[in-house]
N, C-alpha and C. Protein backbone atom coordinates (compact mmCIF):
# COMPACT_ATOMS: atom_id res chain seq x y z
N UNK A 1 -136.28 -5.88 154.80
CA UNK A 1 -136.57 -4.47 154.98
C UNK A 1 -137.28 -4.31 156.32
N UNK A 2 -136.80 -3.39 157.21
CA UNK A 2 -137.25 -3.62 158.58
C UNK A 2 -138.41 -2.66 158.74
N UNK A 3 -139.70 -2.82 159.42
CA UNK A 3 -141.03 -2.38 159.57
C UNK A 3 -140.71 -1.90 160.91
N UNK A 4 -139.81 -1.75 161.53
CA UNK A 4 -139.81 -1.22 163.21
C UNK A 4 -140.77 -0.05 163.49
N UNK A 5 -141.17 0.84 162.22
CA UNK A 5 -141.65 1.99 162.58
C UNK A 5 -142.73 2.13 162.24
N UNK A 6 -143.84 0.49 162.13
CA UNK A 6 -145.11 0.73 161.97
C UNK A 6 -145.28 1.33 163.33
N UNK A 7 -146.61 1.91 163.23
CA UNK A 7 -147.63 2.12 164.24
C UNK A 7 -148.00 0.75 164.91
N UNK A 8 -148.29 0.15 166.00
CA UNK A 8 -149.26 -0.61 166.75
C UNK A 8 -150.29 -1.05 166.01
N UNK A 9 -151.04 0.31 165.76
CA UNK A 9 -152.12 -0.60 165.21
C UNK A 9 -153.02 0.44 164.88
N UNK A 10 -153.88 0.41 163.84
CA UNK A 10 -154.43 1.08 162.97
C UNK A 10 -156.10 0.97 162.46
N UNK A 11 -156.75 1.63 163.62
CA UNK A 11 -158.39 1.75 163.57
C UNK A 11 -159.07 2.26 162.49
N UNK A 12 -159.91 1.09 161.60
CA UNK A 12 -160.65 1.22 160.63
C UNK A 12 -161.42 2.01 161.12
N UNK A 13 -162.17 3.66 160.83
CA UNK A 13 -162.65 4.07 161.31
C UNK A 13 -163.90 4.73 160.07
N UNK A 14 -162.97 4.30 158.82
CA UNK A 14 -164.28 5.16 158.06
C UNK A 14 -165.14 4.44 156.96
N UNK A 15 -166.20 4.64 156.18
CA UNK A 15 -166.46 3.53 155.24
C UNK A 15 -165.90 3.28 154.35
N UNK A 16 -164.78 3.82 153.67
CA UNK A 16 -163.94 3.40 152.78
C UNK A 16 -163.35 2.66 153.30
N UNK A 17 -162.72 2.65 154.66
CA UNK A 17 -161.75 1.38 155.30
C UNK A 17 -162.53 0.32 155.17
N UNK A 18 -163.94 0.35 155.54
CA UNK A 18 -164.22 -0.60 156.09
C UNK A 18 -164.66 -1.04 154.45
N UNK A 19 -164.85 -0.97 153.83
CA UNK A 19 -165.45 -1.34 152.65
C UNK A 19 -163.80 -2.10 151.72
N UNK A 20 -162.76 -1.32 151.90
CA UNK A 20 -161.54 -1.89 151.57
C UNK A 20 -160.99 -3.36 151.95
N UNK A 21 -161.38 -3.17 153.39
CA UNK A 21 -160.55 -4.52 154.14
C UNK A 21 -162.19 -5.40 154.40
N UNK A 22 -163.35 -5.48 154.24
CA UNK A 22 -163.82 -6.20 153.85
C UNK A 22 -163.91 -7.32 152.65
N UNK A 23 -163.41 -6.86 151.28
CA UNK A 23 -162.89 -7.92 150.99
C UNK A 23 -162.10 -8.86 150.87
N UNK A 24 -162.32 -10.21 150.66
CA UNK A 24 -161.42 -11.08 150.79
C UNK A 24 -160.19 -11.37 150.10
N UNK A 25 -160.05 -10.77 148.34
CA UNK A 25 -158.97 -10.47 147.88
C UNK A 25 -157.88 -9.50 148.59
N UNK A 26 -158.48 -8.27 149.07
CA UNK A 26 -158.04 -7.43 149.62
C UNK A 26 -157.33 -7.44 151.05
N UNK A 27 -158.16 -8.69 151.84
CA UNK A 27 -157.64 -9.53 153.28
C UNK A 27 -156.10 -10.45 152.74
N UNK A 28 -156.59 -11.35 151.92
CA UNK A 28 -155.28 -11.78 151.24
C UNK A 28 -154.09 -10.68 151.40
N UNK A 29 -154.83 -9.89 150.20
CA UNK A 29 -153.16 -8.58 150.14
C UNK A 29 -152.46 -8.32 151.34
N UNK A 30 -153.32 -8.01 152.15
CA UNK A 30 -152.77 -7.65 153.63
C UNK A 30 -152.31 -8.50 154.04
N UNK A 31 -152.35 -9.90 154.25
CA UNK A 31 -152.12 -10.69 154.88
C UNK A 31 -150.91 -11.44 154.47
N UNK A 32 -150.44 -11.17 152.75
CA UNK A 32 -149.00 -11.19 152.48
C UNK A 32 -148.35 -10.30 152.67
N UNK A 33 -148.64 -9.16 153.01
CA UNK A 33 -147.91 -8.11 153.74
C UNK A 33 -147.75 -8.13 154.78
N UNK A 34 -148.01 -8.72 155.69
CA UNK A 34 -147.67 -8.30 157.04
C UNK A 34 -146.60 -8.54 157.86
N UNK A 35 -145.96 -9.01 157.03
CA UNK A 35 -144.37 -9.78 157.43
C UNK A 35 -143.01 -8.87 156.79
N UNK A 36 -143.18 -8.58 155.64
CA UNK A 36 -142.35 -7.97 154.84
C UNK A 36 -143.35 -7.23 153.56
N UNK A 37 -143.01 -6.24 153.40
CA UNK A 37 -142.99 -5.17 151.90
C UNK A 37 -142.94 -6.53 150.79
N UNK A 38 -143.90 -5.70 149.95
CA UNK A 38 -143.53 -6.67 148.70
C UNK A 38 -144.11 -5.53 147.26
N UNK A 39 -143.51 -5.93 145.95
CA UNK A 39 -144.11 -5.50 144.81
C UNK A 39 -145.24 -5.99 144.37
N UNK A 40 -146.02 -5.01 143.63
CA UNK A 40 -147.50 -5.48 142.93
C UNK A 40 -146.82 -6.99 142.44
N UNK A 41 -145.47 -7.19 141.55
CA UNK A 41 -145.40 -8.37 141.60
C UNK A 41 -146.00 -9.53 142.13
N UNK A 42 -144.89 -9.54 143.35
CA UNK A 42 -144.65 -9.97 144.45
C UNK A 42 -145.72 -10.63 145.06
N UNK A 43 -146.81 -9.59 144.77
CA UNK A 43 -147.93 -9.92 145.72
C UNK A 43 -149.14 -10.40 145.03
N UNK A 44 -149.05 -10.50 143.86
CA UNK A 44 -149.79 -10.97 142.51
C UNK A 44 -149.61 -12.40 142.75
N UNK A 45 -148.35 -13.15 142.75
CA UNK A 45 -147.60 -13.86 142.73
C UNK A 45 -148.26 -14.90 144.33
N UNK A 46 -148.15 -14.10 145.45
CA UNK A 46 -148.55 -14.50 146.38
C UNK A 46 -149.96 -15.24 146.77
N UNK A 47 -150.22 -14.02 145.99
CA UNK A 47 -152.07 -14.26 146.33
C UNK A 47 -153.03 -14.86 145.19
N UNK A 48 -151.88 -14.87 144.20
CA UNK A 48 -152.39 -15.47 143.30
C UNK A 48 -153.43 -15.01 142.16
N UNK A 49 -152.93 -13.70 141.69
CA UNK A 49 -154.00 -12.92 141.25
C UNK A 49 -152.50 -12.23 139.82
N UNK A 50 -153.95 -11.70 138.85
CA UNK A 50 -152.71 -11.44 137.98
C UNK A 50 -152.45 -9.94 138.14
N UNK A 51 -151.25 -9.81 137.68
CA UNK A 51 -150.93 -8.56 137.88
C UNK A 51 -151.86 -7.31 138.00
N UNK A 52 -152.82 -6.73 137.14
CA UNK A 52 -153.72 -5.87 137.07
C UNK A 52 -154.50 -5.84 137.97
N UNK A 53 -155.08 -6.71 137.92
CA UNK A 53 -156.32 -7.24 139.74
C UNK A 53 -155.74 -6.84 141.10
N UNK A 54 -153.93 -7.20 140.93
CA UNK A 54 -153.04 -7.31 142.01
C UNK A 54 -153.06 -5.19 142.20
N UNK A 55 -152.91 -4.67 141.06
CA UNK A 55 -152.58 -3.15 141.49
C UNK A 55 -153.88 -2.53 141.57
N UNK A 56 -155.33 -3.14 141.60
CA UNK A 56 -155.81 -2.75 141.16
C UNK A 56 -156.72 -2.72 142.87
N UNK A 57 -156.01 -3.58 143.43
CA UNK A 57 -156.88 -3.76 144.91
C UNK A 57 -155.56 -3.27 145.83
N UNK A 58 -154.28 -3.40 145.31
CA UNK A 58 -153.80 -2.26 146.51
C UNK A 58 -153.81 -0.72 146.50
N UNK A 59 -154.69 0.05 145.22
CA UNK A 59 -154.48 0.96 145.04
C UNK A 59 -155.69 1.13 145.92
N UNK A 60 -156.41 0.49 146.49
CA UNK A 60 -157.92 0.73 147.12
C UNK A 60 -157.13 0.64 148.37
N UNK A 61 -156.36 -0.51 148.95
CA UNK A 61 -156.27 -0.39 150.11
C UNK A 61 -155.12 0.75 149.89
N UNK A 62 -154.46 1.30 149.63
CA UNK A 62 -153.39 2.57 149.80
C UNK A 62 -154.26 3.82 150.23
N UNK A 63 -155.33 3.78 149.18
CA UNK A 63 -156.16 4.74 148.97
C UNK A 63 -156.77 5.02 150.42
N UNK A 64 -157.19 4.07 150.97
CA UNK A 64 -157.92 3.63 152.35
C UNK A 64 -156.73 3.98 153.14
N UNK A 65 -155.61 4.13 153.08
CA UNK A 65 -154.90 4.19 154.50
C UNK A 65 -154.18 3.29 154.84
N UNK A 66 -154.35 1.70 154.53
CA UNK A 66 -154.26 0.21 154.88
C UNK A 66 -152.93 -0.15 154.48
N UNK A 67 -152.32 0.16 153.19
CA UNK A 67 -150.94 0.27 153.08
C UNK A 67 -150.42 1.35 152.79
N UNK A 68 -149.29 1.22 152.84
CA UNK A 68 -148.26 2.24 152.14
C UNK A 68 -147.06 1.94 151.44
N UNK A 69 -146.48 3.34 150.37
CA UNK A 69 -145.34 2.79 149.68
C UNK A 69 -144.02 3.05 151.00
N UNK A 70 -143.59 2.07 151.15
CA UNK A 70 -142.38 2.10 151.81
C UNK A 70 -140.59 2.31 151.56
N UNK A 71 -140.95 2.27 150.14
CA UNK A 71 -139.72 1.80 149.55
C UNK A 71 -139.92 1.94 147.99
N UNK A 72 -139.21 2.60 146.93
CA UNK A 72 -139.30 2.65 145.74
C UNK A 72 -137.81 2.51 144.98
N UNK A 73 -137.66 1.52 144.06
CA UNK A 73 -136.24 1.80 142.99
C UNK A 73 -136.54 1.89 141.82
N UNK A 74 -135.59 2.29 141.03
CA UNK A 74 -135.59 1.87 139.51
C UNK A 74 -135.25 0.78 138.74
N UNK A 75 -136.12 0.12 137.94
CA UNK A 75 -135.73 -1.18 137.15
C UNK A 75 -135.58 -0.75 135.69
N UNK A 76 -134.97 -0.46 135.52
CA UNK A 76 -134.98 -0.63 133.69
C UNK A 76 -136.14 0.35 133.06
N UNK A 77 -135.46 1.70 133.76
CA UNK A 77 -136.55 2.76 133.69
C UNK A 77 -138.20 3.06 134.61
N UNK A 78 -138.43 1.87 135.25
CA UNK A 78 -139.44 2.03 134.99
C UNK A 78 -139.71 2.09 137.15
N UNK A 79 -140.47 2.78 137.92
CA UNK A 79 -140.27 2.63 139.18
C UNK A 79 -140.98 1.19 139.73
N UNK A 80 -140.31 0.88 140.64
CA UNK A 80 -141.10 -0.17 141.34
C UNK A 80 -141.16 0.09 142.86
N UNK A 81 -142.72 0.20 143.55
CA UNK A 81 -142.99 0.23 144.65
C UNK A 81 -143.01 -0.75 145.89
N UNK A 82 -142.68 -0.69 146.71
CA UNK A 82 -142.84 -1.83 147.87
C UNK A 82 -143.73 -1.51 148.69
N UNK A 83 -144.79 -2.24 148.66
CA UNK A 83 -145.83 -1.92 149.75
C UNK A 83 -145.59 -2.22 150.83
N UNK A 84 -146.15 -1.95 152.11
CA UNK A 84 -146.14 -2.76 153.37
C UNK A 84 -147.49 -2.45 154.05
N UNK A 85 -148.09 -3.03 155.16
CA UNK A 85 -149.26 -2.83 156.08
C UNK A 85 -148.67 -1.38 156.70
N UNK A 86 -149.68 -0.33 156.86
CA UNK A 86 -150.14 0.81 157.50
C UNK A 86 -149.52 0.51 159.00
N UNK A 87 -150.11 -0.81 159.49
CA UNK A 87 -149.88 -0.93 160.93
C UNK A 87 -149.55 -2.48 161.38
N UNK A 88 -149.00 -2.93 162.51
CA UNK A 88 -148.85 -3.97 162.28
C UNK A 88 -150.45 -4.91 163.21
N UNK A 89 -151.14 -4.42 163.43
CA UNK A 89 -152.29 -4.46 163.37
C UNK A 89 -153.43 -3.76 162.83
N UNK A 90 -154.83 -4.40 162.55
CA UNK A 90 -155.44 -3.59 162.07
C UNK A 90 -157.02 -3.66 162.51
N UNK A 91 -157.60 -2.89 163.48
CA UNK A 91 -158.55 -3.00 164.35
C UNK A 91 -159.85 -2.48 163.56
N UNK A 92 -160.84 -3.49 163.54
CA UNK A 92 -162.23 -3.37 162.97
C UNK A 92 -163.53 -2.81 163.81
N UNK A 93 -164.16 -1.86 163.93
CA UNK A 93 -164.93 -1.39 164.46
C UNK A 93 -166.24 -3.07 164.68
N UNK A 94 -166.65 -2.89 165.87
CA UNK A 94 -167.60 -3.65 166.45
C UNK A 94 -168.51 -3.80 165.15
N UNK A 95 -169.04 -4.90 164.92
CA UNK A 95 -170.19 -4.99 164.07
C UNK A 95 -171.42 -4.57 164.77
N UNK A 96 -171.47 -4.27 165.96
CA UNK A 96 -173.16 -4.45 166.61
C UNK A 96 -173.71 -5.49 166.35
N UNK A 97 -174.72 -5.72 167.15
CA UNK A 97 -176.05 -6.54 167.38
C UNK A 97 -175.87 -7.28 165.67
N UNK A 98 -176.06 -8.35 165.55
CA UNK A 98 -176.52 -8.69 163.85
C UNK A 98 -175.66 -8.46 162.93
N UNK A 99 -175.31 -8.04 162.98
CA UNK A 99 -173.88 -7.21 161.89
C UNK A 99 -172.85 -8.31 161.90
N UNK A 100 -172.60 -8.38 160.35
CA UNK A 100 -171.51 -9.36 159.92
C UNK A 100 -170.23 -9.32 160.75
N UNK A 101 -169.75 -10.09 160.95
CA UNK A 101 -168.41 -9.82 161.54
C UNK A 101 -167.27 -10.36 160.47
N UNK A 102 -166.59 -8.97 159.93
CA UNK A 102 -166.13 -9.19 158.57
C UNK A 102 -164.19 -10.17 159.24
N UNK A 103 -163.86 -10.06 160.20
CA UNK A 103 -163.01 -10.83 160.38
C UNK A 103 -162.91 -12.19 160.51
N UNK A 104 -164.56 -12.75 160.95
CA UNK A 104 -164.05 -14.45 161.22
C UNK A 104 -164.57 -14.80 159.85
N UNK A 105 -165.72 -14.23 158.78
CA UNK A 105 -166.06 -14.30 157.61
C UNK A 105 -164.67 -14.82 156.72
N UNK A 106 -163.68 -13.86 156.96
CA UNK A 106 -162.52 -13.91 156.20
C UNK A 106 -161.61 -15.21 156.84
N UNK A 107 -161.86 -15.42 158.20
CA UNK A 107 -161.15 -16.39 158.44
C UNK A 107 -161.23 -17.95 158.05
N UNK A 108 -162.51 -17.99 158.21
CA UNK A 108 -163.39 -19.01 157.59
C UNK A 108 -163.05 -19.27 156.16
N UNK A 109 -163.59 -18.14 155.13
CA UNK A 109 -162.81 -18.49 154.04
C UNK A 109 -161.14 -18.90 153.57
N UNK A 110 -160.55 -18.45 154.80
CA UNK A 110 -159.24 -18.77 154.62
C UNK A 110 -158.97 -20.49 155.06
N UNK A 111 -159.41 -20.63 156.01
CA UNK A 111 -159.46 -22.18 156.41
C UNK A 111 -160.16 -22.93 155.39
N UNK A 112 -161.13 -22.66 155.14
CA UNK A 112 -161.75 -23.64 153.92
C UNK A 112 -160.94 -23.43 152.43
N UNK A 113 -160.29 -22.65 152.37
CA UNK A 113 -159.37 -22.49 150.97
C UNK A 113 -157.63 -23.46 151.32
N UNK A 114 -157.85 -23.46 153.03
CA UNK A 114 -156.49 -24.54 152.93
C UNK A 114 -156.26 -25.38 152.79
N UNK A 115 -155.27 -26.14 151.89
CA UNK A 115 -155.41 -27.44 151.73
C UNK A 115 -155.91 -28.16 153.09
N UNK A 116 -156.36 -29.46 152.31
CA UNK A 116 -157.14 -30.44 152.85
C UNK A 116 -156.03 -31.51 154.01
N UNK A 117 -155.26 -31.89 153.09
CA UNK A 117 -153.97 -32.45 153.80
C UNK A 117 -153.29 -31.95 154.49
N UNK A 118 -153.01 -30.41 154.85
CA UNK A 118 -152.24 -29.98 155.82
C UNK A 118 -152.46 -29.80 156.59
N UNK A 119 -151.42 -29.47 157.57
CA UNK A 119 -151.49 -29.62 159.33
C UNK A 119 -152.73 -28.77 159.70
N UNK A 120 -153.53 -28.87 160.91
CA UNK A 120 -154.10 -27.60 161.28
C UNK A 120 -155.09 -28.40 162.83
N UNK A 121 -155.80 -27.37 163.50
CA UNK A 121 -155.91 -27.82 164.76
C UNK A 121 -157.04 -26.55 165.04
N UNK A 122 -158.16 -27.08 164.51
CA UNK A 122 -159.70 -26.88 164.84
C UNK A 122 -160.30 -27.45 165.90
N UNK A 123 -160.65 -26.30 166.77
CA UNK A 123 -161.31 -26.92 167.90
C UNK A 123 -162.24 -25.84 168.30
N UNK A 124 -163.71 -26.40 169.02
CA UNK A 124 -164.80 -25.57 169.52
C UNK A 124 -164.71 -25.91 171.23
N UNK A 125 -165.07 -25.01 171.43
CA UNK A 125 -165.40 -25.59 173.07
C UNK A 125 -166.38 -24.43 173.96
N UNK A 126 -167.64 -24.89 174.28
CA UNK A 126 -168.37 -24.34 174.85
C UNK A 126 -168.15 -24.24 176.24
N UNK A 127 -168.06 -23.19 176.94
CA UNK A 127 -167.60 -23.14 178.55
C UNK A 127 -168.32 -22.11 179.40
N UNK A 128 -168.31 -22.34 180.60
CA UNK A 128 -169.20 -21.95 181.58
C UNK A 128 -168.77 -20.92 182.31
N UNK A 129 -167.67 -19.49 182.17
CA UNK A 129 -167.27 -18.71 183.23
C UNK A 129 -167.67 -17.47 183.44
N UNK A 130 -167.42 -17.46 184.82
CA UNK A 130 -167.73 -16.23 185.27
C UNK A 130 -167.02 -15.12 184.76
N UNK A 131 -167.28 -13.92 185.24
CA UNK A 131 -166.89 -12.10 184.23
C UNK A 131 -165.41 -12.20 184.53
N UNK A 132 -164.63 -12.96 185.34
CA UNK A 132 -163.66 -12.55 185.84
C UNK A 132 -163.04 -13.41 185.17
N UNK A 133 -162.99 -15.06 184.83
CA UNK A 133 -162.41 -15.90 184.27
C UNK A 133 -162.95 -15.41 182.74
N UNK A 134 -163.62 -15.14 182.30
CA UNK A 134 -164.02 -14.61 180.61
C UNK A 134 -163.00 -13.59 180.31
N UNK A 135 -163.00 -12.50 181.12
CA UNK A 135 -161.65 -11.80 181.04
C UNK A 135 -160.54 -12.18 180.82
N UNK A 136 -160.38 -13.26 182.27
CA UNK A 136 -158.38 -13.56 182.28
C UNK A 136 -158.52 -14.35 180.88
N UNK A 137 -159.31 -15.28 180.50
CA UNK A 137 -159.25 -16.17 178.90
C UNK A 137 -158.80 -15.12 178.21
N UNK A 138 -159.69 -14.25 177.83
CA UNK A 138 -159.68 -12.96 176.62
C UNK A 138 -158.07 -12.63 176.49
N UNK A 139 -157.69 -12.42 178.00
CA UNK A 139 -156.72 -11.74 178.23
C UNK A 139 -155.45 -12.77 177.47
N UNK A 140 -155.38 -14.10 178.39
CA UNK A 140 -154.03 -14.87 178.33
C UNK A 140 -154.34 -15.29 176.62
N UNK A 141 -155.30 -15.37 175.71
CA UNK A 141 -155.61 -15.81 174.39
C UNK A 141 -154.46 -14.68 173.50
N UNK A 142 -155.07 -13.30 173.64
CA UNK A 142 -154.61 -12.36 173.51
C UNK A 142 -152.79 -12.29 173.31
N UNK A 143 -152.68 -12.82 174.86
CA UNK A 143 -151.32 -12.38 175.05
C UNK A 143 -149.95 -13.78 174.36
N UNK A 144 -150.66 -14.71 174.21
CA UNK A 144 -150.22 -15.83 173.60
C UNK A 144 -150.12 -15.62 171.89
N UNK A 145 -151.40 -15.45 171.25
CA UNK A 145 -151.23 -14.39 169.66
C UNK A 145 -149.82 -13.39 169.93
N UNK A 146 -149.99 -12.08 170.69
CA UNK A 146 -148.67 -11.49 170.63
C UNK A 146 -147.77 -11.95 170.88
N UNK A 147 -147.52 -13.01 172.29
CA UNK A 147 -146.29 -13.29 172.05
C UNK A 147 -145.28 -14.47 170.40
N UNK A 148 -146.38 -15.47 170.31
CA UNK A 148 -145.90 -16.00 169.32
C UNK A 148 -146.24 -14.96 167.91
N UNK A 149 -146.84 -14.12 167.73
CA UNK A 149 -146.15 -13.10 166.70
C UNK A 149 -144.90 -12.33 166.75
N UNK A 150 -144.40 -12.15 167.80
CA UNK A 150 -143.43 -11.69 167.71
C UNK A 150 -142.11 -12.96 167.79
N UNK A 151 -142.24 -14.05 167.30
CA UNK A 151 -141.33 -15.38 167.13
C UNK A 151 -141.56 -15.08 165.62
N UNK A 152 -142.40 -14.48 165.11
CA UNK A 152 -142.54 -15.12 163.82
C UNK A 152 -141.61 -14.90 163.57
N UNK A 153 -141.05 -15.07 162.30
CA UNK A 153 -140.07 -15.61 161.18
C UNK A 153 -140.46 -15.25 159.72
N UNK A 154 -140.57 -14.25 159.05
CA UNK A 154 -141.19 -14.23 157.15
C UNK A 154 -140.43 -15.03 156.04
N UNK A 155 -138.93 -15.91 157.06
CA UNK A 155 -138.59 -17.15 155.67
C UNK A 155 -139.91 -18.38 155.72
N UNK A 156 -140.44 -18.17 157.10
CA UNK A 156 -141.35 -19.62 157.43
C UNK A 156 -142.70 -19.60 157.01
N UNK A 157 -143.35 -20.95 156.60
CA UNK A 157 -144.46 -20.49 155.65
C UNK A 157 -145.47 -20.03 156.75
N UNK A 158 -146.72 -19.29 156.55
CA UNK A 158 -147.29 -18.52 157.27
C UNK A 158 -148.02 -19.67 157.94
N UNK A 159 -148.90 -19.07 158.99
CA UNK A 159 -149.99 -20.29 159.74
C UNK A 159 -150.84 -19.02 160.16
N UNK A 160 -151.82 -18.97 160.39
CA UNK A 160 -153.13 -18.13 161.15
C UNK A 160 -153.89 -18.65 161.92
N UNK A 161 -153.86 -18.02 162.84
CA UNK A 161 -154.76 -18.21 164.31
C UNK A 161 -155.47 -17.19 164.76
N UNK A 162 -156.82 -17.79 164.60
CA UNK A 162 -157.92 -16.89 164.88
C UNK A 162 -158.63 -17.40 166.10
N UNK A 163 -159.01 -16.44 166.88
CA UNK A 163 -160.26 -17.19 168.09
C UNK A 163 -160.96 -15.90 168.46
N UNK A 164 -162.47 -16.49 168.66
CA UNK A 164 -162.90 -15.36 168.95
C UNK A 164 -163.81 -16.04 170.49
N UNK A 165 -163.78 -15.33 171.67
CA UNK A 165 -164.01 -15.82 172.92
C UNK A 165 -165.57 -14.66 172.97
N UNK A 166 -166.75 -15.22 173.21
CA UNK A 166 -168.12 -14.16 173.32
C UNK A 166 -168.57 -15.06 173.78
N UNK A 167 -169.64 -14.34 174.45
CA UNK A 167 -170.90 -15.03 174.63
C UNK A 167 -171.98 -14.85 173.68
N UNK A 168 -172.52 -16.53 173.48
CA UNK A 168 -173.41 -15.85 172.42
C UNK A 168 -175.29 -15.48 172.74
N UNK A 169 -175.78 -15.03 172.04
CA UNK A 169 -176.99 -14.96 171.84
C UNK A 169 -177.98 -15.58 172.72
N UNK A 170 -178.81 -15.49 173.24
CA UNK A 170 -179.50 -16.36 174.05
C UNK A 170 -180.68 -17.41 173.00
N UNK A 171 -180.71 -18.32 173.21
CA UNK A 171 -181.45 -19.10 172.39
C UNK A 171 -182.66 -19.27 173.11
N UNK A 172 -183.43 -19.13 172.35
CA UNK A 172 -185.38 -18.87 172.58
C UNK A 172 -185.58 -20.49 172.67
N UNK A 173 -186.26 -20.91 173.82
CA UNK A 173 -186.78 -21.98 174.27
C UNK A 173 -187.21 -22.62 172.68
N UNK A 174 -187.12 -23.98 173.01
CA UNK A 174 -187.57 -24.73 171.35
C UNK A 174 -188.91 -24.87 172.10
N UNK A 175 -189.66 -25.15 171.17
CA UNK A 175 -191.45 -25.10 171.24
C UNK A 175 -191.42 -26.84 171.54
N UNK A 176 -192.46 -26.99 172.77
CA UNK A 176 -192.00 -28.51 173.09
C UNK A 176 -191.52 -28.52 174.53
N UNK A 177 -190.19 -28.16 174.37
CA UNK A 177 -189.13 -28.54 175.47
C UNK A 177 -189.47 -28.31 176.71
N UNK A 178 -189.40 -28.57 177.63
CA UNK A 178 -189.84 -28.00 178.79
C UNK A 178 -188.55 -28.34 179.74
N UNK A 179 -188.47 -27.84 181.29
CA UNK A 179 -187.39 -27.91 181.75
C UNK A 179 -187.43 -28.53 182.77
């Protein structure tokens, strides 16, 4: 079922959004959606939740804006809906200063819920650049996510790639240390 006519991308802007796609059941849902439409089935099935739980958290994210019905038939009387993502992105307002940052939260839990044995390619790296090289990074990181999203494939099993490029916090001299 072809999604050509999502929107770009779709700014959490109010507290119901943000309270929707903060949780992590609810990150799941989305995140088997974002490839293809699927039924409360479907997506029960996916995420691993039983049916009731499954309609019971996309009716929050529908409610929110976050999906929509795309597609409806009849089975044996009875209708069945196809959800899909609102947008094919979905942009989270800045946490500010201190404020959780509800996307790598979720990412984190997603990496630690993946198996142990499978492929994957964790790496940190602390680096030294100037405003102009912090940019072009931001930038070419950026543009590497879009381009290999648009290779994806929804027969192939999923993979997620998250990075987040900041500077962080300044760290208060340790008591002791001197320079």
């Amino acid at each position: 079922m072809p999604t050509d006519d999502l929107p770009e991308t779709f700014h959490v802007t109010t507290d119901e959004q943000l309270r929707a796609v903060s949780n992590l059941t609810r990150h799941r849902i989305m995140a088997a959606l974002r490839f293809e439409p699927a039924t409360i089935t479907q997506i029960a099935e996916r995420v691993g939740l039983a049916k009731g739980s499954s309609s019971y958290h996309v009716r929050l994210l529908e409610r929110a804006g976050l999906v929509r019905v795309v597609r409806t038939r009849k089975v044996r009387g009875v209708t069945e809906r196809y959800y899909a993502m609102a947008a094919r992105a979905i942009v989270l307002p800045d946490p500010g200063a201190g404020g959780p940052d509800v996307l790598m939260r979720h990412a984190v839990a997603d990496l630690e819920a993946a198996p142990a044995d499978g492929e994957r390619h964790v790496r940190m790296a602390h680096l030294r650049l100037t405003g102009e090289q912090f940019a072009e990074l931001g930038a070419r990181l950026q543009a590497l996510a879009d381009e290999y999203r648009q290779l994806s494939d929804p027969s192939l099993p999923d993979a997620s790639l998250v990075f987040a490029l900041f500077h962080p916090a300044p760290r208060e001299q340790a008591e002791g240390d001197t320079e």
